[in-house]
Protein backbone atom coordinates (compact mmCIF):
# COMPACT_ATOMS: atom_id res chain seq x y z
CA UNK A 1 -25.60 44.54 119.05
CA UNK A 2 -27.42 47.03 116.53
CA UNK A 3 -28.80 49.10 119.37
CA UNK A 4 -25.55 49.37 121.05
CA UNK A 5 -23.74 50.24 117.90
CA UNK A 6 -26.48 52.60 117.02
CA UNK A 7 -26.61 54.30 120.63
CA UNK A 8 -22.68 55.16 120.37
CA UNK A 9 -22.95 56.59 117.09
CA UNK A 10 -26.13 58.76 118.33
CA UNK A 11 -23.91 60.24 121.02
CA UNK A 12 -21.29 60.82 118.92
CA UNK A 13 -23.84 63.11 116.48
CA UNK A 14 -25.10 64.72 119.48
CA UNK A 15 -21.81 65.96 120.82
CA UNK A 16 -21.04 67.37 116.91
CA UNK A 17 -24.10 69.05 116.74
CA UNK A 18 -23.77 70.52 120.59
CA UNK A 19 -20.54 72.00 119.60
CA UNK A 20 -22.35 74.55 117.40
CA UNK A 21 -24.41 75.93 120.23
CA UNK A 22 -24.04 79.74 121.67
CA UNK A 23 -21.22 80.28 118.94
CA UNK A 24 -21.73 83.04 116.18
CA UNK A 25 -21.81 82.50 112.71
CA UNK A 26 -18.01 83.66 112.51
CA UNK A 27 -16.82 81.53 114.91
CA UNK A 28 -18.81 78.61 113.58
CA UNK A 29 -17.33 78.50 110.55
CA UNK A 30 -13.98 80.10 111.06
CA UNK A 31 -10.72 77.67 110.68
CA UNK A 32 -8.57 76.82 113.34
CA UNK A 33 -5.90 74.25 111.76
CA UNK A 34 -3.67 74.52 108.64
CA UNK A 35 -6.59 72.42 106.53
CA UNK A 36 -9.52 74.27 107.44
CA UNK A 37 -10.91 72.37 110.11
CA UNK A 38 -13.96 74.21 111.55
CA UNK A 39 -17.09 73.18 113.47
CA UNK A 40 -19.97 73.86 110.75
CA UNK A 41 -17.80 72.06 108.13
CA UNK A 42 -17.79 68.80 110.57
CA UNK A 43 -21.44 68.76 110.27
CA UNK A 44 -21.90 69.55 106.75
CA UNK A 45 -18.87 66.60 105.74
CA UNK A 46 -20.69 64.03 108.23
CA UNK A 47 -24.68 65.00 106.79
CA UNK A 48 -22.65 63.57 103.54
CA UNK A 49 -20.99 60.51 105.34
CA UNK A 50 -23.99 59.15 106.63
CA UNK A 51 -26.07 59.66 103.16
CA UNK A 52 -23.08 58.30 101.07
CA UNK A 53 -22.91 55.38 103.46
CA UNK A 54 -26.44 54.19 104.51
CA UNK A 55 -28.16 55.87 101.43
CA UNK A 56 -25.88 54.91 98.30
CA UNK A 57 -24.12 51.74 99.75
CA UNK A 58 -27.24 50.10 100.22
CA UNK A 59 -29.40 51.61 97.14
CA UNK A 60 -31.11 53.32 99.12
CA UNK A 61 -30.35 56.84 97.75
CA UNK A 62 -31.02 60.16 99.40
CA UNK A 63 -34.26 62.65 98.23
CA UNK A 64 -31.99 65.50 97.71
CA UNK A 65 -29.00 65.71 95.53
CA UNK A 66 -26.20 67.70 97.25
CA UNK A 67 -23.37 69.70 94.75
CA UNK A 68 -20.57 68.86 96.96
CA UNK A 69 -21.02 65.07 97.26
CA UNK A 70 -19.34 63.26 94.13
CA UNK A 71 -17.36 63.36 91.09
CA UNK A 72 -17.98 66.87 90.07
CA UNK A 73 -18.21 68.36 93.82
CA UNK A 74 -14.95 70.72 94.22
CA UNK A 75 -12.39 69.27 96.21
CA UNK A 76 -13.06 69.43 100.22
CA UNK A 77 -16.21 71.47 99.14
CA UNK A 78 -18.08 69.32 101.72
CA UNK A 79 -15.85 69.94 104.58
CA UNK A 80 -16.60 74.06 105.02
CA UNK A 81 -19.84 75.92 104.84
CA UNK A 82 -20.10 78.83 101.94
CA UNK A 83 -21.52 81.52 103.06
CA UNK A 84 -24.85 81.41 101.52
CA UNK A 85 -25.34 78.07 103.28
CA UNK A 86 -26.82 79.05 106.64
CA UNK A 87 -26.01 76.96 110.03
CA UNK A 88 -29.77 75.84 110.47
CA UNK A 89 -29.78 74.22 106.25
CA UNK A 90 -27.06 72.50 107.28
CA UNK A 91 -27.98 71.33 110.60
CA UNK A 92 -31.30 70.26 109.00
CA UNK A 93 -29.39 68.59 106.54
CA UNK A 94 -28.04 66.19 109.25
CA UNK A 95 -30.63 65.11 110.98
CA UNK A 96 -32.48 64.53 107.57
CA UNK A 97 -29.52 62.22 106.69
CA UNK A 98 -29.47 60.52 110.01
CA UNK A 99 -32.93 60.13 109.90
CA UNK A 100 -32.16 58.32 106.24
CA UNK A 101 -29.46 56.36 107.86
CA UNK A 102 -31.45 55.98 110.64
CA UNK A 103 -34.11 53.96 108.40
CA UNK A 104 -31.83 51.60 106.95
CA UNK A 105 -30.56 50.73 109.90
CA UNK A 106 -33.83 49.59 110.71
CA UNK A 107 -34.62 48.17 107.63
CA UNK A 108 -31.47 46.14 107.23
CA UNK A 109 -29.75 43.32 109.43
CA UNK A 110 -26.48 43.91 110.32
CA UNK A 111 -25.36 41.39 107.26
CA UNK A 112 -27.01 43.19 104.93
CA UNK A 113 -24.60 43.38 101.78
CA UNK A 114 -24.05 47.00 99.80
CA UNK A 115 -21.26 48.27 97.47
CA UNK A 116 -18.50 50.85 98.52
CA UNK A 117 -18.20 52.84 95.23
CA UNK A 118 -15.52 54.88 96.56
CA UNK A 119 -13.81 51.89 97.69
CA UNK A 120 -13.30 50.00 94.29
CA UNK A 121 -16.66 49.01 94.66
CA UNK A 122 -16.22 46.73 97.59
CA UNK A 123 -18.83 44.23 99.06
CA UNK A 124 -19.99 45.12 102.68
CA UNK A 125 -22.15 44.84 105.44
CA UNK A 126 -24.47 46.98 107.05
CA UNK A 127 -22.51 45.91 110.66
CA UNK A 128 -19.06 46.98 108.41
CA UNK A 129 -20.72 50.05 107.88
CA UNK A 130 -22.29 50.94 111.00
CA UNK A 131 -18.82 50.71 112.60
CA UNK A 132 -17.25 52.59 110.31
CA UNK A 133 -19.66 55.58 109.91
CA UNK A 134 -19.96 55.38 113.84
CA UNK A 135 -16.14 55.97 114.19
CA UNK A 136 -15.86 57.81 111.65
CA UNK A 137 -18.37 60.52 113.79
CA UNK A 138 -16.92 59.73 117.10
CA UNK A 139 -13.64 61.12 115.55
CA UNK A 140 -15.19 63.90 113.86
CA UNK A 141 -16.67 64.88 117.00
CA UNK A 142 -13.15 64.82 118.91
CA UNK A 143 -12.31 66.91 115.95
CA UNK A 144 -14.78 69.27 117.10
CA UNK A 145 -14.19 69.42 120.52
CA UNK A 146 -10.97 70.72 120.04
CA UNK A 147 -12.02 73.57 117.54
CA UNK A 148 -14.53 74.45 120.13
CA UNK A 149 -11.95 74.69 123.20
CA UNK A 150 -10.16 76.68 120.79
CA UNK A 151 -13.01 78.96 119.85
CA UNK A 152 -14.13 79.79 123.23
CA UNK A 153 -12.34 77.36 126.09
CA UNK A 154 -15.72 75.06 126.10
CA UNK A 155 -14.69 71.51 126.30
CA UNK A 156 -16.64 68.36 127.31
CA UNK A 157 -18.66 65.60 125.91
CA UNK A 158 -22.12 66.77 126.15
CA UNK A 159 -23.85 69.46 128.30
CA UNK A 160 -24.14 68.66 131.80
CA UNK A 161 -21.99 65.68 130.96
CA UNK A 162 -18.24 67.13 130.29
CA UNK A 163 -16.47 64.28 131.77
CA UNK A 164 -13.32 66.60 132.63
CA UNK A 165 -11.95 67.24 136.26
CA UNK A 166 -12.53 70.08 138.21
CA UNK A 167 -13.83 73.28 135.85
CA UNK A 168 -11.43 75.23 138.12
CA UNK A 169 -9.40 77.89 136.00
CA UNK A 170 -6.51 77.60 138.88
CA UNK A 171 -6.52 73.75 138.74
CA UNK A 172 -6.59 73.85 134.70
CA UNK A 173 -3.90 76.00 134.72
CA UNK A 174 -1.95 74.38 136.91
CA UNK A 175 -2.33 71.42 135.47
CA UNK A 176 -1.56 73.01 131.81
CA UNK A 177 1.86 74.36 133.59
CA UNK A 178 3.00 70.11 134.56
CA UNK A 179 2.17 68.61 130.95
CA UNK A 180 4.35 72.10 129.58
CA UNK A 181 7.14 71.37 132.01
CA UNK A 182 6.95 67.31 131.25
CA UNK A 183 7.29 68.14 128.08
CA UNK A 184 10.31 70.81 128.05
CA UNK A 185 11.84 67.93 130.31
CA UNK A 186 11.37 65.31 127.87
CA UNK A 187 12.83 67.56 124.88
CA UNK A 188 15.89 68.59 126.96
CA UNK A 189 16.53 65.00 127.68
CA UNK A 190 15.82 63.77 124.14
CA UNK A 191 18.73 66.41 123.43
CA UNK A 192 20.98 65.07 125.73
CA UNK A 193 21.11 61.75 125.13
């Protein structure tokens, strides 16, 4: 059950970090929602999910202390990348901490017991955790895949593994023009009735 838990939340950090590939440093970091969603700031915020959760739940704490995790840390600071933080720190930065979470995940069985400071100090497991952290990046990484379509139309799960229909522009758009008009339909109904 470990492995299985473990291999989903691997693929989930390898589709967050492949979203960063080919882009520029602009477009990286740029935000494309009302909040400030953007792709570098995924990375950065899940580096800290991963050390917060396998690192401090389980006393096993991190070698590097990091100014936007905790009490002091400016509000969202972890969720954007400033622009003296370069792409590759914080890239390195994640697979450091998933090489961290990585070893208590080895180290621990799954009913390992830690403390959830953050969560009124709450009593969990490592399996708790695992699932948690391991949707927690499966979401983020849906999260990126739409900043990325919206950066530069790139969409997919993994290279050479999108798991979309046809790449066709034609079909795409096509198929763009039905969910519109299904949705127009649905509106003009809802007004109706």
């Amino acid at each position: 059950m470990k492995e299985d838990l473990r291999d989903y939340l691997r693929g989930g950090r390898d589709a967050l970090l492949w979203k960063l590939d080919g882009l520029s440093e602009y477009d990286i970091r740029r935000p494309l929602t009302r909040t400030g969603t953007n792709l570098l700031g995924l990375v950065k915020h899940s580096a800290a999910c991963e050390i917060l959760y396998f690192g401090t739940v389980f006393g096993r704490p991190f070698a590097q202390d990091l100014p936007f995790v905790g009490e002091a840390a400016e509000t969202n600071s972890d969720m954007w990348a400033t622009a003296d933080e370069t792409r590759e720190e914080i890239v390195d930065l994640y697979r450091r901490a998933t090489a961290h979470a990585d070893a208590t995940i080895d180290a621990l069985g799954l009913d390992a017991v830690g403390r959830v400071p953050w969560w009124g100090d709450a009593t969990v497991t490592l399996h708790h955790v695992l699932v948690h952290v391991l949707a927690e990046t499966q979401r983020h990484a849906g999260h990126a895949d739409i900043v990325r379509e919206l950066v530069d139309g790139t969409a997919g799960l993994l290279p050479g593994n999108d798991n979309l229909p046809p790449s066709d522009e034609a079909w795409w758009s096509a198929y763009r023009g039905r969910v519109e008009q299904a949705a127009v339909d649905a509106a003009q109904r809802a007004e109706q009735g």
